[in-house]
Protein backbone atom coordinates (compact mmCIF):
# COMPACT_ATOMS: atom_id res chain seq x y z
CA UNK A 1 -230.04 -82.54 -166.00
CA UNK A 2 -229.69 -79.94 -163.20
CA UNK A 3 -226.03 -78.27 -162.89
CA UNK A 4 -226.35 -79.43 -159.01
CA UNK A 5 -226.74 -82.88 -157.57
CA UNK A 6 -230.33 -83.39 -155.72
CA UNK A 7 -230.84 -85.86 -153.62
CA UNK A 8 -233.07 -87.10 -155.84
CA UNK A 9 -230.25 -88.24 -157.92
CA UNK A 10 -229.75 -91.00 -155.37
CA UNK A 11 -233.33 -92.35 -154.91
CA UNK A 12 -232.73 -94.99 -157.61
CA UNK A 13 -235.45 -93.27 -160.34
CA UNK A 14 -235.04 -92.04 -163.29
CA UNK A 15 -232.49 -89.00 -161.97
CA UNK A 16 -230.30 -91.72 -160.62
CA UNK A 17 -230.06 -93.26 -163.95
CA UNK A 18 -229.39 -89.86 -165.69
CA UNK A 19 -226.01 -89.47 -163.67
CA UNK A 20 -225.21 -93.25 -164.55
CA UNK A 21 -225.55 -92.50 -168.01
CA UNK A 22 -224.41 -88.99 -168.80
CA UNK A 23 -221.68 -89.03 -165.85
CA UNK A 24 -220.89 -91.99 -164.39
CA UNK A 25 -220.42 -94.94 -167.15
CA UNK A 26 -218.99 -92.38 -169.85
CA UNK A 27 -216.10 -92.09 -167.96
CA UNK A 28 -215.55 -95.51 -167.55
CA UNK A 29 -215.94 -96.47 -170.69
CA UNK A 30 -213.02 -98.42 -173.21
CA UNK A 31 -213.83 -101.83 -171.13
CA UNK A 32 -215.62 -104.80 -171.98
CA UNK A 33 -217.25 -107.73 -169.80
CA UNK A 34 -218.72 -106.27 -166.63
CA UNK A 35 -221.63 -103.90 -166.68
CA UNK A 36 -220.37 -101.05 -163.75
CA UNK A 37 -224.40 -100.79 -162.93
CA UNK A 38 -224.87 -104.13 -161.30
CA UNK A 39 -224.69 -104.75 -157.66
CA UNK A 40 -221.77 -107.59 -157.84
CA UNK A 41 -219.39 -108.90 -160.57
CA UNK A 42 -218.06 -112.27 -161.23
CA UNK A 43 -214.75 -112.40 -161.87
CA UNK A 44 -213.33 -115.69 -163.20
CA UNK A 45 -210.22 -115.55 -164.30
CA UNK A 46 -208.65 -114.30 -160.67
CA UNK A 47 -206.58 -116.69 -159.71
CA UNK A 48 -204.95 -117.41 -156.32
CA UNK A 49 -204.15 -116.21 -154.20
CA UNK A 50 -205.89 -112.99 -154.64
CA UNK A 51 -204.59 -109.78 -152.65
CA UNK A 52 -207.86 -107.23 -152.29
CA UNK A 53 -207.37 -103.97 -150.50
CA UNK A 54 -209.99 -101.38 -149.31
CA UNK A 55 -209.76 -97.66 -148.96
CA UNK A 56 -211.79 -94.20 -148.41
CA UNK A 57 -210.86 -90.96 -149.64
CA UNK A 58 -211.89 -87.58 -148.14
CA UNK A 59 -209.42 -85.15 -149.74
CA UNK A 60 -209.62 -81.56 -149.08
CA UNK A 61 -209.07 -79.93 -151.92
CA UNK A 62 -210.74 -81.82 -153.72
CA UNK A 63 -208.27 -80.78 -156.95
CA UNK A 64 -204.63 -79.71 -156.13
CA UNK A 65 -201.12 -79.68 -158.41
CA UNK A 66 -200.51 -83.24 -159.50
CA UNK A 67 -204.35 -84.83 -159.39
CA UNK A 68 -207.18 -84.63 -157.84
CA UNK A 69 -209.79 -87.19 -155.28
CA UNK A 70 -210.18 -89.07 -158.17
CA UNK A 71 -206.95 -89.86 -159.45
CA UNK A 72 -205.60 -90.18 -155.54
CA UNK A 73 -208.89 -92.82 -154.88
CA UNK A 74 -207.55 -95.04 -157.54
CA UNK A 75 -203.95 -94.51 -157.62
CA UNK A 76 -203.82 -95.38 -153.69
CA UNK A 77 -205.83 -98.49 -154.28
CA UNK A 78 -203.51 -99.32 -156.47
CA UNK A 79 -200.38 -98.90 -154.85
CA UNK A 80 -201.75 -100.74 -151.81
CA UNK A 81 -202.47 -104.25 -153.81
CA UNK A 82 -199.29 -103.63 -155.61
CA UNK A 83 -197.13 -103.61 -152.03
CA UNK A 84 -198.31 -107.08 -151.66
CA UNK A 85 -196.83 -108.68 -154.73
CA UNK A 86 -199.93 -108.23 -156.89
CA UNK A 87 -200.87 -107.02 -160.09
CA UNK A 88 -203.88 -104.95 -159.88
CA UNK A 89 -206.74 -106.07 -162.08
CA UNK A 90 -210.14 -104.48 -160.48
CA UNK A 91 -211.73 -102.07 -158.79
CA UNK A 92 -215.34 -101.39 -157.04
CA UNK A 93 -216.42 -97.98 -156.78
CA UNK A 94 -218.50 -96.01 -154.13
CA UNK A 95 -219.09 -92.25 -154.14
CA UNK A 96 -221.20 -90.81 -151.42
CA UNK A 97 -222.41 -86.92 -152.26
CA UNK A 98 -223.56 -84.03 -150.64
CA UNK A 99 -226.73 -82.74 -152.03
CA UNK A 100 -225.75 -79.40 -154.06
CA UNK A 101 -222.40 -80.80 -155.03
CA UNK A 102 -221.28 -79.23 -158.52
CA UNK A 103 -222.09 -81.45 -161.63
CA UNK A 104 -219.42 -80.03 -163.18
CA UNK A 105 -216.94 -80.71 -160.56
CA UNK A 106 -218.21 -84.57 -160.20
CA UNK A 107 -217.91 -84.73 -164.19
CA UNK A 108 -213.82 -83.27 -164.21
CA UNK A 109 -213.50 -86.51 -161.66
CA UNK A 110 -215.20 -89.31 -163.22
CA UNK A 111 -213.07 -88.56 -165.75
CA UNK A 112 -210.04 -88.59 -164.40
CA UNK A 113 -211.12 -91.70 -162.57
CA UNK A 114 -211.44 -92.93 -165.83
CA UNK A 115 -208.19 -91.72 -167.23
CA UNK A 116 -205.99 -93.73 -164.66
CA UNK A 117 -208.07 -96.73 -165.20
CA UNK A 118 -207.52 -96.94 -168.26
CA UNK A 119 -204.20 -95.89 -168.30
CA UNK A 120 -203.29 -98.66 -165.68
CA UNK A 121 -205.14 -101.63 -166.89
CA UNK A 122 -207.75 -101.46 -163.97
CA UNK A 123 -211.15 -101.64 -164.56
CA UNK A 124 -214.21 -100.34 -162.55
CA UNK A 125 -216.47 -103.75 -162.10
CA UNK A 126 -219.25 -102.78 -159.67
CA UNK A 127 -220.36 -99.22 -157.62
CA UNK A 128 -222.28 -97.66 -155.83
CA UNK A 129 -223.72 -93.69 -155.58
CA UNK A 130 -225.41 -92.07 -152.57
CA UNK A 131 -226.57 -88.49 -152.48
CA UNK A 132 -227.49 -87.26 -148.79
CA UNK A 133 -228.73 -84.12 -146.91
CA UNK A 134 -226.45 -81.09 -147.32
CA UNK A 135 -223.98 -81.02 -144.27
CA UNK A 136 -223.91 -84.40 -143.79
CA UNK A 137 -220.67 -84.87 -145.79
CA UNK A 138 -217.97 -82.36 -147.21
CA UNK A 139 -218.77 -82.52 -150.82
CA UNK A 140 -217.84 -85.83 -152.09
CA UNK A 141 -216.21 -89.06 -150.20
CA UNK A 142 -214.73 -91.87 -152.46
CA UNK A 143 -214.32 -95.64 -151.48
CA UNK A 144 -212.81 -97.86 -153.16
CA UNK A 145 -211.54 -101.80 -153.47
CA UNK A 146 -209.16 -103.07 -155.33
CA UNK A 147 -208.29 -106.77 -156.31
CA UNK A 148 -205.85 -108.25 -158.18
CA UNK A 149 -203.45 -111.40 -158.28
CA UNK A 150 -200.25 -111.55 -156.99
CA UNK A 151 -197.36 -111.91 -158.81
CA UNK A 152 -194.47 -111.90 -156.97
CA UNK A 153 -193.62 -112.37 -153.00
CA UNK A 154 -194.69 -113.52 -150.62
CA UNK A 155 -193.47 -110.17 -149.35
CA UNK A 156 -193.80 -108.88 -145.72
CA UNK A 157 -192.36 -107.97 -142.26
CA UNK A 158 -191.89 -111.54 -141.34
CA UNK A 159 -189.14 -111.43 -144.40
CA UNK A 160 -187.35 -108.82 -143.03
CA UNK A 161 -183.74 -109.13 -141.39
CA UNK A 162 -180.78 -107.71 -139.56
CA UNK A 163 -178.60 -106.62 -142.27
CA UNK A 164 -181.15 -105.59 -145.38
CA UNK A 165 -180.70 -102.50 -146.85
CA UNK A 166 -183.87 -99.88 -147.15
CA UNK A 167 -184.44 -98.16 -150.34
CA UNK A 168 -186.97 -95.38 -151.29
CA UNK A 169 -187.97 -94.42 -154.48
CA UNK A 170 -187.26 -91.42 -155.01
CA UNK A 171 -188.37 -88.04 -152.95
CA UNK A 172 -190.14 -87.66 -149.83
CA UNK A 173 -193.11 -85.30 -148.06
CA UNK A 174 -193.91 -84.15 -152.25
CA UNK A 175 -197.56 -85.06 -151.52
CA UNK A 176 -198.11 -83.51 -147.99
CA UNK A 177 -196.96 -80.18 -149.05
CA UNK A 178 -198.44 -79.64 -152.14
CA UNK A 179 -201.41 -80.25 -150.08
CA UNK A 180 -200.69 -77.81 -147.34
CA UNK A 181 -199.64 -75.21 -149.56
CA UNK A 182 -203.02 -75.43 -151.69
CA UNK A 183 -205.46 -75.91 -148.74
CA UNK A 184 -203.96 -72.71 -146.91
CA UNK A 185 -203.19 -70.80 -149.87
CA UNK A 186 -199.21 -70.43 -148.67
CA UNK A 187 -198.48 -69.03 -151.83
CA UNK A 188 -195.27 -71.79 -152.43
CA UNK A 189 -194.01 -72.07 -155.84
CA UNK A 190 -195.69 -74.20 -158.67
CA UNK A 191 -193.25 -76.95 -158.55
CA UNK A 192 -195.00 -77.92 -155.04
CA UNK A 193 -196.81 -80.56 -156.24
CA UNK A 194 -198.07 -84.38 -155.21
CA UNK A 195 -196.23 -87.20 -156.28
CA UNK A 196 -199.56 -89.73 -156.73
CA UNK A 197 -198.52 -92.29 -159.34
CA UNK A 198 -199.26 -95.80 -159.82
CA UNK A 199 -196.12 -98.01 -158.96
CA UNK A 200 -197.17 -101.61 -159.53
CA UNK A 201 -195.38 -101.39 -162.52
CA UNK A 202 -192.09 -100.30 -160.78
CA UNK A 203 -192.09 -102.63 -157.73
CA UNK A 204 -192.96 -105.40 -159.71
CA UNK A 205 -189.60 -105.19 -162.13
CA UNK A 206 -187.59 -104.56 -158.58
CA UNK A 207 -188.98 -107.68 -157.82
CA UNK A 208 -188.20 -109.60 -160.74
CA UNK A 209 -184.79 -108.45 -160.64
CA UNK A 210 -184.35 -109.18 -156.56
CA UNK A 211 -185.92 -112.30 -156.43
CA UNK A 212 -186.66 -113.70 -153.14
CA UNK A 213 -183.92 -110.87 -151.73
CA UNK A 214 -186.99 -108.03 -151.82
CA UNK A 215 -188.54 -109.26 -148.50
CA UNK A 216 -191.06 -106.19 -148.02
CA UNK A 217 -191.97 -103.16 -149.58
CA UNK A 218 -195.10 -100.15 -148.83
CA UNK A 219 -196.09 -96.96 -149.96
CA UNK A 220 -195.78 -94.37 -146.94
CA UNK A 221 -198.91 -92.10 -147.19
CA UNK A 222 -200.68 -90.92 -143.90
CA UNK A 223 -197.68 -90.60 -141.35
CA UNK A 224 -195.23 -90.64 -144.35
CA UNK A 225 -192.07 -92.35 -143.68
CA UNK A 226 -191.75 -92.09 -139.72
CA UNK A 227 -195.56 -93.93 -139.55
CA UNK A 228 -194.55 -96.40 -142.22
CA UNK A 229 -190.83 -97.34 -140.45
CA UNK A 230 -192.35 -97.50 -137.10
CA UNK A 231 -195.06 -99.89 -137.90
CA UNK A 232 -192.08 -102.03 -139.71
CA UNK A 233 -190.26 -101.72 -136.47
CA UNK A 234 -193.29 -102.72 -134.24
CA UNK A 235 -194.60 -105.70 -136.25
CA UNK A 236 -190.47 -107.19 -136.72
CA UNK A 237 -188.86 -106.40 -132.79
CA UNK A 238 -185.89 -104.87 -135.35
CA UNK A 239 -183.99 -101.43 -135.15
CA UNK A 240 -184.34 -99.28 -138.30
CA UNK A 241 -181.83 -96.84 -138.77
CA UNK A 242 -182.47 -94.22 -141.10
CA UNK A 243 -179.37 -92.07 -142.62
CA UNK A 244 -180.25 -88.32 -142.62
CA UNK A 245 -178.13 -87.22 -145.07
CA UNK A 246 -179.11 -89.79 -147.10
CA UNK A 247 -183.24 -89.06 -147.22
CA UNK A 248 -184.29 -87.33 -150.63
CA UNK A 249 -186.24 -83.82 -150.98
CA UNK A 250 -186.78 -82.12 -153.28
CA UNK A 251 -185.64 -78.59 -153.32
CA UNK A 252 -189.27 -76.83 -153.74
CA UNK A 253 -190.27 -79.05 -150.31
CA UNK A 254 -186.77 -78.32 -148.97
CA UNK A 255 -187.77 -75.11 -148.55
CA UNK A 256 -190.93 -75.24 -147.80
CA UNK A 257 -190.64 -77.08 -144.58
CA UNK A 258 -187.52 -74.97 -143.54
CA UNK A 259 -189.73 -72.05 -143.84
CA UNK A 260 -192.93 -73.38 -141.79
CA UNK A 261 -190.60 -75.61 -139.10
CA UNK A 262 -191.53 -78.77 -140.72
CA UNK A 263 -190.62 -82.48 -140.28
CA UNK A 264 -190.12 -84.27 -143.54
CA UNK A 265 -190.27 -87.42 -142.08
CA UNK A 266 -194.31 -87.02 -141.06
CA UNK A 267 -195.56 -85.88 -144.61
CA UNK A 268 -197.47 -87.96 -146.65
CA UNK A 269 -196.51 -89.33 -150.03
CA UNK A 270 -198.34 -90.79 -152.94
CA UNK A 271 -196.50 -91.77 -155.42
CA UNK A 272 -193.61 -93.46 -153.51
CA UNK A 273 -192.18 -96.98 -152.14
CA UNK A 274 -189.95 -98.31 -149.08
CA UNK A 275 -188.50 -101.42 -149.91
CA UNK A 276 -186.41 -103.51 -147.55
CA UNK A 277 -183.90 -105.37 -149.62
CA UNK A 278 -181.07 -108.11 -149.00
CA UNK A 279 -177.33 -106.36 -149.17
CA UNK A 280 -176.57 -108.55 -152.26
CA UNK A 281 -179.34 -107.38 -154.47
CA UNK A 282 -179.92 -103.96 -153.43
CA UNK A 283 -177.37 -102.23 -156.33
CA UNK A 284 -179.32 -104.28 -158.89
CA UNK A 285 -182.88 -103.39 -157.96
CA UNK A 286 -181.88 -99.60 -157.29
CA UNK A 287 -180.44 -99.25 -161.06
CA UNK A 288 -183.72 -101.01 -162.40
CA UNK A 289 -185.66 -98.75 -160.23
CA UNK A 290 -184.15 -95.72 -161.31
CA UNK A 291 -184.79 -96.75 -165.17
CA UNK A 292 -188.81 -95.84 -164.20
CA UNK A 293 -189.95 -92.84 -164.50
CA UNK A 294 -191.32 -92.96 -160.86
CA UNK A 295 -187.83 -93.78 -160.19
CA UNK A 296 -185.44 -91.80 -161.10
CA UNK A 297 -184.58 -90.39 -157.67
CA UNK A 298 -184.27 -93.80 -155.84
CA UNK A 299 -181.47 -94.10 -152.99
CA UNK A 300 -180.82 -96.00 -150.20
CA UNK A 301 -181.94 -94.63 -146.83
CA UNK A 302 -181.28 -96.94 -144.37
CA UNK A 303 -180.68 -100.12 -142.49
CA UNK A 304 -181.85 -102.65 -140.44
CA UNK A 305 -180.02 -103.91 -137.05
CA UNK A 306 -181.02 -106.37 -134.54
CA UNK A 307 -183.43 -104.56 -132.22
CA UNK A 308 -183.45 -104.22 -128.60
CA UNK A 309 -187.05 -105.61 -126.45
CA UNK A 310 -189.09 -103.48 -128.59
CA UNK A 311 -188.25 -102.78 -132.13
CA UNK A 312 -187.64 -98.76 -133.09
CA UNK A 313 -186.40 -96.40 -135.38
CA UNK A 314 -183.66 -94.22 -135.10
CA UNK A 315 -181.86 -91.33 -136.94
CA UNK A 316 -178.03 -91.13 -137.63
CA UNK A 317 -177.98 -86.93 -138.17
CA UNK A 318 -175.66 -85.08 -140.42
CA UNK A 319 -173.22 -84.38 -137.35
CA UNK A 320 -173.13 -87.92 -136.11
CA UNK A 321 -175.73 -88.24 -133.39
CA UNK A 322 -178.50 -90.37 -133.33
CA UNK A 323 -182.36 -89.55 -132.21
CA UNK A 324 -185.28 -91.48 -132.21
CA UNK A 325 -187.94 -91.21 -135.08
CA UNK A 326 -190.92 -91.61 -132.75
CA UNK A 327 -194.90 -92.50 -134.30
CA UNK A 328 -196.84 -89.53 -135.37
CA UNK A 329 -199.20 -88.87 -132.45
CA UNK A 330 -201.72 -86.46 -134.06
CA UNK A 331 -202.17 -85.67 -137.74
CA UNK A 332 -200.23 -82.86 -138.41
CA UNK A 333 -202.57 -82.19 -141.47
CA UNK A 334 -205.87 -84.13 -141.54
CA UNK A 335 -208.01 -85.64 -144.43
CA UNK A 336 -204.49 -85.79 -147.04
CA UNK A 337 -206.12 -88.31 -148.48
């Protein structure tokens, strides 16, 4: 097979088959019970309700210091059928190519597609490859849909009151400025690197151990935290307060965004979870949390008071003011994930 993807390769012929079977199904393999070639799967034993979750991935670069567009595309599928209470159990997969794309370099992702399936559980059931014209795409796009059954909630802004406490997992902006450094070749240190983990594992012993007390929880990724808490705001009329002193970075991104001017609050994370938690179980699910490896660095951040005609969030800075954490307006680094 050629070192370079033709567009042949997406026809549906015998090329197409080539990259199923010498790319594309080895590194899915150590599954049993769907065939990742067919069009559809059945899946009987989901049971209701079912949380399913949809997501495209458009990284640039493509590989960076903690994964890669293939780890991310899973991982972030993941996470977002996780933040509903659910256990993730599936996954479709769609690749769209540019013609000339390295072989090699679709090879390294399959299997590391591969690796965090298997890792997690997950399995690939159904796909789908495209190949077109060179130009029309940057290389490689990934979508992907996850499914799975959830296992604990319901969980959701609705839940949320005046008085819970918000946690975070551990710390923030890890993912948005590994990816910053590597795209513009800053030159940072080594120990800038993205955070993108899997954490249906972790919120789901929170939840076990808060009960009906965990009333929401999401991952912040585009927007980081000051998207995230603003859409929480929006959707709930409430006033989050977040505690500046209180917000984890870590020291590598500490100085990284003192250097370039940089908001922390705007960078995208991957491997990371707000939850909004009742006062009385908040100590309980913070020690379990921190027992995780994707944990270890969980604090609390913040609060949540009654909100005013429109819900916001707001700041309490290290000298005792307060300032509004307004929405992102423009991407302050496109195509993060």
């Amino acid at each position: 097979m050629s070192d370079r993807i033709r567009l042949a390769h997406g026809f549906g012929g015998k090329l197409t088959q080539d990259l199923l079977d010498e790319v594309i199904i080895p590194a899915l393999s150590g599954h049993n019970g769907h065939a990742v070639t067919l069009d559809a799967a059945v899946l009987p034993d989901l049971r209701p309700p079912v949380v399913v979750s949809t997501d495209s991935f458009t990284i640039t670069p493509r590989f960076f210091p903690g994964g890669d567009i293939g780890k991310l595309a899973v991982v972030g599928t993941i996470n977002d059928v996780a933040m509903m209470g659910a256990a993730p159990r599936y996954l479709s997969l769609g690749l769209i190519i540019e013609e000339g794309f390295a072989l090699e370099e679709l090879t390294r992702i399959m299997r590391s597609i591969g690796e965090v399936c298997r890792a997690t559980g997950v399995e690939v059931v159904t796909g789908d490859t495209k190949v077109v014209e060179k130009g029309t795409v940057d290389g490689l796009f990934i979508n992907t849909t996850g499914l799975g059954t959830r296992v604990f909630g319901p969980v959701g802004p609705s839940l949320i009151r005046a008085g819970d406490l918000l946690l975070v997992t551990g710390t923030v902006g890890d993912h948005g400025a590994a990816i910053l450094n590597a795209r513009e070749k800053l030159g940072f240190a080594r120990e800038l690197a993205s955070d993108c983990a899997p954490l249906h594992e972790l919120v789901a012993q929170a939840a076990a151990v808060a009960g009906p007390h965990l009333h929401a929880l999401r991952d912040p990724t585009r927007g980081g935290l000051a998207a995230t808490l603003n859409e929480f705001a929006q959707d709930t009329g409430l006033q989050i307060v977040l505690e500046e002193t209180q917000i984890p970075i870590a020291p590598g991104v500490a100085a990284f965004i003192e250097v370039l001017g940089l908001d922390p609050l705007p960078l995208a994370n991957e491997g990371k979870a707000l939850l909004f938690v009742a006062p009385e179980a908040a100590d309980a699910v913070l020690e379990t949390i921190r027992r995780h490896p994707h944990g270890a660095n969980a604090v609390r951040i913040g609060r949540v008071e009654p909100g005013g005609k429109r819900g916001r969030v707001v700041m309490e800075t290290a000298i005792g003011t307060r300032r509004v954490v307004e929405m992102p307006i423009e991407a302050g680094l496109p195509r993060i994930c």
